[in-house]
PDB file of N, CA and C in Angstrom:
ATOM      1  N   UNK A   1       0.860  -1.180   0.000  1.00  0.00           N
ATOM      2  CA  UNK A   1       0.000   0.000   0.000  1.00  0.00           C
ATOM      3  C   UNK A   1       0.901   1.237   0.000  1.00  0.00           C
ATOM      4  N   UNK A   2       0.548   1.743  -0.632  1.00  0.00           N
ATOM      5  CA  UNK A   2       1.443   3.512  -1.559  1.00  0.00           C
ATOM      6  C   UNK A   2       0.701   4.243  -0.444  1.00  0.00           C
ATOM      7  N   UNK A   3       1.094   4.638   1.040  1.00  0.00           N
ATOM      8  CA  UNK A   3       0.226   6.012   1.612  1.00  0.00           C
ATOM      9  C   UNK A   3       0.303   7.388   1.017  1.00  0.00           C
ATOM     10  N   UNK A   4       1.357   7.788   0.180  1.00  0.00           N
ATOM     11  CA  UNK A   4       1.448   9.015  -0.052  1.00  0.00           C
ATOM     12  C   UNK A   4       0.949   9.073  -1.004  1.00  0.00           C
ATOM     13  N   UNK A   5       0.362   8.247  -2.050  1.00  0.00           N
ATOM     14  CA  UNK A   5      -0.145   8.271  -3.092  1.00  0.00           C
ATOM     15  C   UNK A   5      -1.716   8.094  -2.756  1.00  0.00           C
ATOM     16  N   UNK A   6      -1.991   7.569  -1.721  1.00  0.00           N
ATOM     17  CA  UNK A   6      -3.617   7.675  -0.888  1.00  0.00           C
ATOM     18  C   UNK A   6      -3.725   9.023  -0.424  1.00  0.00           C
ATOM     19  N   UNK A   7      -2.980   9.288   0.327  1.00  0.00           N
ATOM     20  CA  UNK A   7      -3.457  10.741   0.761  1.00  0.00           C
ATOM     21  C   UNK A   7      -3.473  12.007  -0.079  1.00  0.00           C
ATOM     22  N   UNK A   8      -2.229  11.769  -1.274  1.00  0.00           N
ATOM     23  CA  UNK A   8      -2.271  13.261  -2.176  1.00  0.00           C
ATOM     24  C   UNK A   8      -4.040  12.290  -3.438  1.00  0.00           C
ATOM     25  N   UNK A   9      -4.298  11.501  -3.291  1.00  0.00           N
ATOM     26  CA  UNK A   9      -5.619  11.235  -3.912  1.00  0.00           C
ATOM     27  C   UNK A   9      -6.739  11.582  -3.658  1.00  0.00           C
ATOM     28  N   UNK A  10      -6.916  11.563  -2.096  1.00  0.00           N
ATOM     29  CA  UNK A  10      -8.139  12.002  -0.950  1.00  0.00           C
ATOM     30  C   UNK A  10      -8.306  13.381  -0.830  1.00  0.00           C
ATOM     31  N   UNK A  11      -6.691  14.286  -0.513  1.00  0.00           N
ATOM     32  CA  UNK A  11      -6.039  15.356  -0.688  1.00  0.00           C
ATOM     33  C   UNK A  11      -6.798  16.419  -2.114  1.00  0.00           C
ATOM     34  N   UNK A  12      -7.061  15.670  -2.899  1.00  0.00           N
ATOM     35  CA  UNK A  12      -7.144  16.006  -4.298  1.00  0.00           C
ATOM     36  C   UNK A  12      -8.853  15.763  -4.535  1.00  0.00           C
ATOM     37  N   UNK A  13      -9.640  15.366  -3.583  1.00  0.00           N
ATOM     38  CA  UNK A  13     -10.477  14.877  -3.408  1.00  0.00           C
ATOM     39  C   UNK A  13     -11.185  16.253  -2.838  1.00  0.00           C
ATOM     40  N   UNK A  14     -11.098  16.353  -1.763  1.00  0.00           N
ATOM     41  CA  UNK A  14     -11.397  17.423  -0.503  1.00  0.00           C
ATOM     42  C   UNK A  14     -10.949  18.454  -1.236  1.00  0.00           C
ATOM     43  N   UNK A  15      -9.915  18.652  -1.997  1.00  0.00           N
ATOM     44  CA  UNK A  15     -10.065  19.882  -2.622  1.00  0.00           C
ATOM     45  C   UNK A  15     -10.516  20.062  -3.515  1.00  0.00           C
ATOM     46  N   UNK A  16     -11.095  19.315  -4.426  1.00  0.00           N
ATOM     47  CA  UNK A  16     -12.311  19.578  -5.683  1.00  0.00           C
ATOM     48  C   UNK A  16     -14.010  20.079  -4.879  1.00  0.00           C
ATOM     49  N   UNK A  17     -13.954  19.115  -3.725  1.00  0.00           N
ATOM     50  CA  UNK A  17     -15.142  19.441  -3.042  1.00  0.00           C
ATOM     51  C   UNK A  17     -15.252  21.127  -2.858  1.00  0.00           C
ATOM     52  N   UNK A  18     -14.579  21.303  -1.336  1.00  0.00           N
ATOM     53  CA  UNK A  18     -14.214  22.606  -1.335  1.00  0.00           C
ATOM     54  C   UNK A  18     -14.361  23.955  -2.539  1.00  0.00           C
ATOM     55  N   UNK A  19     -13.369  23.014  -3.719  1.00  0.00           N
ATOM     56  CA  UNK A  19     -14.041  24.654  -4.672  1.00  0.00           C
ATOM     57  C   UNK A  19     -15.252  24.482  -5.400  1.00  0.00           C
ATOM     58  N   UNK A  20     -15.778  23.448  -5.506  1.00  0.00           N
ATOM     59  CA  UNK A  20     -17.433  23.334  -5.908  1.00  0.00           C
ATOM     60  C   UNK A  20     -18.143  24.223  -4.974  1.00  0.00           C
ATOM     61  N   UNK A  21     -17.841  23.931  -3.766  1.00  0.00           N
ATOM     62  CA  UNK A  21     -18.627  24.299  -2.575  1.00  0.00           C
ATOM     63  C   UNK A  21     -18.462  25.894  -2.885  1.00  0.00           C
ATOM     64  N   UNK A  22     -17.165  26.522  -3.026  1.00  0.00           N
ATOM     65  CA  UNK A  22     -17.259  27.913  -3.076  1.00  0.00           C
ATOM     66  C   UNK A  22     -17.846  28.511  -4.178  1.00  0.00           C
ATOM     67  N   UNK A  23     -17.627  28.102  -5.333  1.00  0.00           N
ATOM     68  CA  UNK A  23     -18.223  28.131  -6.589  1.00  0.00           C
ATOM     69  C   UNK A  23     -19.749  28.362  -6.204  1.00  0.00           C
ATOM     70  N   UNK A  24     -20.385  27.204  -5.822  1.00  0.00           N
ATOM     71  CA  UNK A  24     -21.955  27.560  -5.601  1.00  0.00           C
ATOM     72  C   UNK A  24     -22.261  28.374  -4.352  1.00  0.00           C
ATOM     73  N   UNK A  25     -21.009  28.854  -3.603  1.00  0.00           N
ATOM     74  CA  UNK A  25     -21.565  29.826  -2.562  1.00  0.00           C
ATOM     75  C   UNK A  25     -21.723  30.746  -3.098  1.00  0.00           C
ATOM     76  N   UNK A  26     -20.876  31.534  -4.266  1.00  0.00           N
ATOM     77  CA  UNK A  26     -20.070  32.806  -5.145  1.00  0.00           C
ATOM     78  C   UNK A  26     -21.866  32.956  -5.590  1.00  0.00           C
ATOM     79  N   UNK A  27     -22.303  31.824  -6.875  1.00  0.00           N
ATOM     80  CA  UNK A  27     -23.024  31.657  -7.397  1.00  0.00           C
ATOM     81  C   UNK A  27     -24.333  32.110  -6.842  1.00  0.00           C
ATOM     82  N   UNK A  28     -25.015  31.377  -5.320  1.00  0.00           N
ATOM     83  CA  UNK A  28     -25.478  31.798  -4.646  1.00  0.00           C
ATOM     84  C   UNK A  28     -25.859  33.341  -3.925  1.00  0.00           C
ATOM     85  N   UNK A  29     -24.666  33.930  -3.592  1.00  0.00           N
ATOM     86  CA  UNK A  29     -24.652  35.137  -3.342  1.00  0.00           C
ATOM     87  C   UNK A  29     -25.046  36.110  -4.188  1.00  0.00           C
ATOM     88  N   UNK A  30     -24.369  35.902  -5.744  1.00  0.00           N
ATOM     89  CA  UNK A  30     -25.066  36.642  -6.548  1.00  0.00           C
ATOM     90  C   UNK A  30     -26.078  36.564  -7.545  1.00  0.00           C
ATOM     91  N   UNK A  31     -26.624  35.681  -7.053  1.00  0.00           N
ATOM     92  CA  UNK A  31     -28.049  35.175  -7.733  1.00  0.00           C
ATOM     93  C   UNK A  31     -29.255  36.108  -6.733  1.00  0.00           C
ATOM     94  N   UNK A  32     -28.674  36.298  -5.312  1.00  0.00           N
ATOM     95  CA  UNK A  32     -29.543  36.491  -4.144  1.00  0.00           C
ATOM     96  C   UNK A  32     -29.258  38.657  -4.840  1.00  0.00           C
ATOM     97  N   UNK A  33     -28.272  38.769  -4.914  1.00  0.00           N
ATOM     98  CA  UNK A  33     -28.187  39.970  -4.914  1.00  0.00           C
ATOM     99  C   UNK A  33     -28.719  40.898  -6.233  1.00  0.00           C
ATOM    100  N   UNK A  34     -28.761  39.992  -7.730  1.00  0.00           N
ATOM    101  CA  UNK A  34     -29.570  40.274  -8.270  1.00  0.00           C
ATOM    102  C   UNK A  34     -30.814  40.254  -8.827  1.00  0.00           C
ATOM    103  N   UNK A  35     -31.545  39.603  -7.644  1.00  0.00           N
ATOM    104  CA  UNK A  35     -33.127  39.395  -8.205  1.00  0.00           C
ATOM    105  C   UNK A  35     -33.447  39.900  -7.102  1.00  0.00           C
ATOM    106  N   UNK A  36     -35.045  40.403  -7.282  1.00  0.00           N
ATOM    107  CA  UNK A  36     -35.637  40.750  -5.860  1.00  0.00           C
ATOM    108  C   UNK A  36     -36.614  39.729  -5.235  1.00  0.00           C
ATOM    109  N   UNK A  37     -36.639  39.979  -3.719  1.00  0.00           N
ATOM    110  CA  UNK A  37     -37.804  38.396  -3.575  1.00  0.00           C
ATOM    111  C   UNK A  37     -38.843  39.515  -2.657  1.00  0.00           C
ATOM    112  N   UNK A  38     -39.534  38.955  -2.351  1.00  0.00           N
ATOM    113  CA  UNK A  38     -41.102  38.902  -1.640  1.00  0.00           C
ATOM    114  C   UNK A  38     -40.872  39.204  -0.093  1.00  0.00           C
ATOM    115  N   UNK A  39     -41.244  40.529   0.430  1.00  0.00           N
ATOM    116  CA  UNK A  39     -41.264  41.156   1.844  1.00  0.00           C
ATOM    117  C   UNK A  39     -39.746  41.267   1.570  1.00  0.00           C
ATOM    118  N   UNK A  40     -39.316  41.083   2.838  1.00  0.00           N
ATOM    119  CA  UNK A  40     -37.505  41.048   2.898  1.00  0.00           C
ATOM    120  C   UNK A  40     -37.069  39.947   2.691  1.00  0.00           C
ATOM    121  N   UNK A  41     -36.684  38.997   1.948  1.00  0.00           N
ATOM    122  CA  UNK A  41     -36.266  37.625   1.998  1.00  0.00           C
ATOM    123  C   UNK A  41     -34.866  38.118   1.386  1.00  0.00           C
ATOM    124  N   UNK A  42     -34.698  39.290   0.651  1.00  0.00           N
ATOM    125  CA  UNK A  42     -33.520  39.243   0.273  1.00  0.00           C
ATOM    126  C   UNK A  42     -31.988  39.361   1.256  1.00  0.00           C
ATOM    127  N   UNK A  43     -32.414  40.325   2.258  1.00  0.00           N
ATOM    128  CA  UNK A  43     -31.543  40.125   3.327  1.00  0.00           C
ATOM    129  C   UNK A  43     -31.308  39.631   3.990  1.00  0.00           C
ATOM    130  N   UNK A  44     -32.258  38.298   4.077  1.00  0.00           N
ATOM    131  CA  UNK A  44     -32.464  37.238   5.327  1.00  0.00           C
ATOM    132  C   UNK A  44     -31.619  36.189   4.273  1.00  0.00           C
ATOM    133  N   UNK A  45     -31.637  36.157   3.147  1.00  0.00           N
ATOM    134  CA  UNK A  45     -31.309  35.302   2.422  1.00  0.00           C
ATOM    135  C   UNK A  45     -29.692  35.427   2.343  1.00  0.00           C
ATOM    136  N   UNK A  46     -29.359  36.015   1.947  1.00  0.00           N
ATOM    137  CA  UNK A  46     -28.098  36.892   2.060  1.00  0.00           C
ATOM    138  C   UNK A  46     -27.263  36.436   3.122  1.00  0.00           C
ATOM    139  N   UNK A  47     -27.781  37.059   4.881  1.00  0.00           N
ATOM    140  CA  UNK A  47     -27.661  36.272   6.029  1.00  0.00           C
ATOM    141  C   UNK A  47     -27.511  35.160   6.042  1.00  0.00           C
ATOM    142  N   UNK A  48     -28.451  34.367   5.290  1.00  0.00           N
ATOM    143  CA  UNK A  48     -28.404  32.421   5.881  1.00  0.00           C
ATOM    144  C   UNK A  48     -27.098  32.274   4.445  1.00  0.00           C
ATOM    145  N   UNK A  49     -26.972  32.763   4.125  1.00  0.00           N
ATOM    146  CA  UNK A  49     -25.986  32.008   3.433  1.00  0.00           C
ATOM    147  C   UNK A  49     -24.781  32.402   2.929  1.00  0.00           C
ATOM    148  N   UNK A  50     -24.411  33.663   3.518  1.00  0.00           N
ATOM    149  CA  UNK A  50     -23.042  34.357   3.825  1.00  0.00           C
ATOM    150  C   UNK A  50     -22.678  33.691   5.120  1.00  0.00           C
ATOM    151  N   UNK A  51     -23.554  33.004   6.434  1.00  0.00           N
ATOM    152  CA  UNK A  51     -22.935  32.788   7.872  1.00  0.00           C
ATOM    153  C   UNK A  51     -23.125  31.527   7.711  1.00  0.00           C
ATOM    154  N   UNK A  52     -23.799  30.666   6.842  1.00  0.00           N
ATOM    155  CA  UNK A  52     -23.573  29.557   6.568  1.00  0.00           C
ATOM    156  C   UNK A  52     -23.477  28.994   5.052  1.00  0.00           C
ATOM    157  N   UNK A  53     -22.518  28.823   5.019  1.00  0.00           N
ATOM    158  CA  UNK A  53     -22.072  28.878   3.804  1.00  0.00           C
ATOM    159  C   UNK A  53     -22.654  27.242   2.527  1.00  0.00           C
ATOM    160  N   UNK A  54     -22.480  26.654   3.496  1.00  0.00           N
ATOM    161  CA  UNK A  54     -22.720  24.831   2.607  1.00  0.00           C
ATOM    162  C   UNK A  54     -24.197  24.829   2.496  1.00  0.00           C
ATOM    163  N   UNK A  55     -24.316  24.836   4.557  1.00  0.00           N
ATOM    164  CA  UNK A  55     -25.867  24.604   4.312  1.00  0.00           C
ATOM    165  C   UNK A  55     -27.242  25.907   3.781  1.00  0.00           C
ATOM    166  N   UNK A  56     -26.953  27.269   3.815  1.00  0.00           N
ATOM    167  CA  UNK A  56     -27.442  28.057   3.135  1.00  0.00           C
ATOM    168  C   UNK A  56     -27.338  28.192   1.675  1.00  0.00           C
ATOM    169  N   UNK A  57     -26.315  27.939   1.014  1.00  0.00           N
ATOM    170  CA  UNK A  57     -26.087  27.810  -0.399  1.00  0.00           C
ATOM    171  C   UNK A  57     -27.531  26.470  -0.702  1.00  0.00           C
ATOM    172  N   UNK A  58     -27.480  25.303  -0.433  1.00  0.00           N
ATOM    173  CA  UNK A  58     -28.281  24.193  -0.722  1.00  0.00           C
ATOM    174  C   UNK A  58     -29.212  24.548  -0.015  1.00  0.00           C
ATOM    175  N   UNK A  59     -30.146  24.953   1.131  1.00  0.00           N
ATOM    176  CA  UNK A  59     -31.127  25.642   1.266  1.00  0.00           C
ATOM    177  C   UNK A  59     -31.669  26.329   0.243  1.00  0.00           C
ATOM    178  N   UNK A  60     -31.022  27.693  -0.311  1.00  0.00           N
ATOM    179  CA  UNK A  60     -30.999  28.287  -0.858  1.00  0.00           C
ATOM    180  C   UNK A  60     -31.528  27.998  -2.049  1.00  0.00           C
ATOM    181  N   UNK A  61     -30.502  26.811  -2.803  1.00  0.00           N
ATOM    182  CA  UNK A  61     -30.867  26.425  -4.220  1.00  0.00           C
ATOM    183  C   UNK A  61     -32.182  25.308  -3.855  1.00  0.00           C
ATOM    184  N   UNK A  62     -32.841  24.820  -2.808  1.00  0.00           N
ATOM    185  CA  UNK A  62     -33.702  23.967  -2.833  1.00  0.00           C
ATOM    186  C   UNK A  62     -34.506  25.137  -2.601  1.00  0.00           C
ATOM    187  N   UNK A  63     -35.044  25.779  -1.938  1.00  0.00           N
ATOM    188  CA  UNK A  63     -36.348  26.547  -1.555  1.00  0.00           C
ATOM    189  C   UNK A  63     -36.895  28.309  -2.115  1.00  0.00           C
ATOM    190  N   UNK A  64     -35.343  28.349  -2.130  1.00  0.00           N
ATOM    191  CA  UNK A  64     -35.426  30.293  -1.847  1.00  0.00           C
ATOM    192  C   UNK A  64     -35.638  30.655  -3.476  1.00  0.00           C
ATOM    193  N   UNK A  65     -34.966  30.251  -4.145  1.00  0.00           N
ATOM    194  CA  UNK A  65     -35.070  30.306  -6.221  1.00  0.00           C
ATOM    195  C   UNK A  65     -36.424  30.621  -6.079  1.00  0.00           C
ATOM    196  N   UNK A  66     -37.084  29.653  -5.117  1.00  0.00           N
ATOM    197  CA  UNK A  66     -38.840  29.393  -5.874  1.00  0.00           C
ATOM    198  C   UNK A  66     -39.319  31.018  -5.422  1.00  0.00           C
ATOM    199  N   UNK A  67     -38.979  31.340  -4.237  1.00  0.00           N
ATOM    200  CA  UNK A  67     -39.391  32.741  -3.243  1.00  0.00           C
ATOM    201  C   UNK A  67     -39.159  34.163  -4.283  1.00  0.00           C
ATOM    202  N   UNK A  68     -38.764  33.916  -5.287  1.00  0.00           N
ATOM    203  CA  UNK A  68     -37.845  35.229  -5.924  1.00  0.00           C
ATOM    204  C   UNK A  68     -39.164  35.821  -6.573  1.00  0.00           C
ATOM    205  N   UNK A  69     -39.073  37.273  -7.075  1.00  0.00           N
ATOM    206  CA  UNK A  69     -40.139  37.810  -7.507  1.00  0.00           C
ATOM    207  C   UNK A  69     -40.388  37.804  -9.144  1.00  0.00           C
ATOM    208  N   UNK A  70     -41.633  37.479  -9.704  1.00  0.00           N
ATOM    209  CA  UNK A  70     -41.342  37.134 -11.436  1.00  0.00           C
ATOM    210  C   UNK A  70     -41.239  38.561 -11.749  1.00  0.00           C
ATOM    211  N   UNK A  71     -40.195  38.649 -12.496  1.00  0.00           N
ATOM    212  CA  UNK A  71     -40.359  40.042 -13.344  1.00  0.00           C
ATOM    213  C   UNK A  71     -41.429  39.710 -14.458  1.00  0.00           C
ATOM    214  N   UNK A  72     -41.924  41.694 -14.523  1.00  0.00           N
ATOM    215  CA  UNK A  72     -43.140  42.011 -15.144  1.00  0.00           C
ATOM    216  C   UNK A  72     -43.265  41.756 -16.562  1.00  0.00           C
TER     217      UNK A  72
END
């Protein structure tokens, strides 16, 4: 068994995760900042997923998209 060749694999692993993860936070943030939603959801939205970053991003893309306001 090769350990250094396991760990720079796993290594390489955790870091693809990680920039997906930031990618759809980036994504997230400015999806929230250019549409408008319904009462204040935009700043609450903003909040849940600037202070939580993983689980507000996927919140976000499961529930909040639907909350946004249709343009006219």
């Amino acid at each position: 068994m090769n350990l250094p060749a396991i760990f720079s694999f796993t290594l390489g692993i955790w870091q693809s995760l990680v920039i997906v993860a930031l990618f759809v936070w980036v994504y997230c943030l400015v999806d929230i900042v250019r549409h408008e939603f319904k009462n204040d959801g935009k700043i609450t939205w903003l909040l849940i997923v600037f202070f939580l970053p993983i689980l507000g991003s996927l919140l976000y893309l499961s529930t909040g998209k639907s909350r946004r306001m249709l343009k006219a």
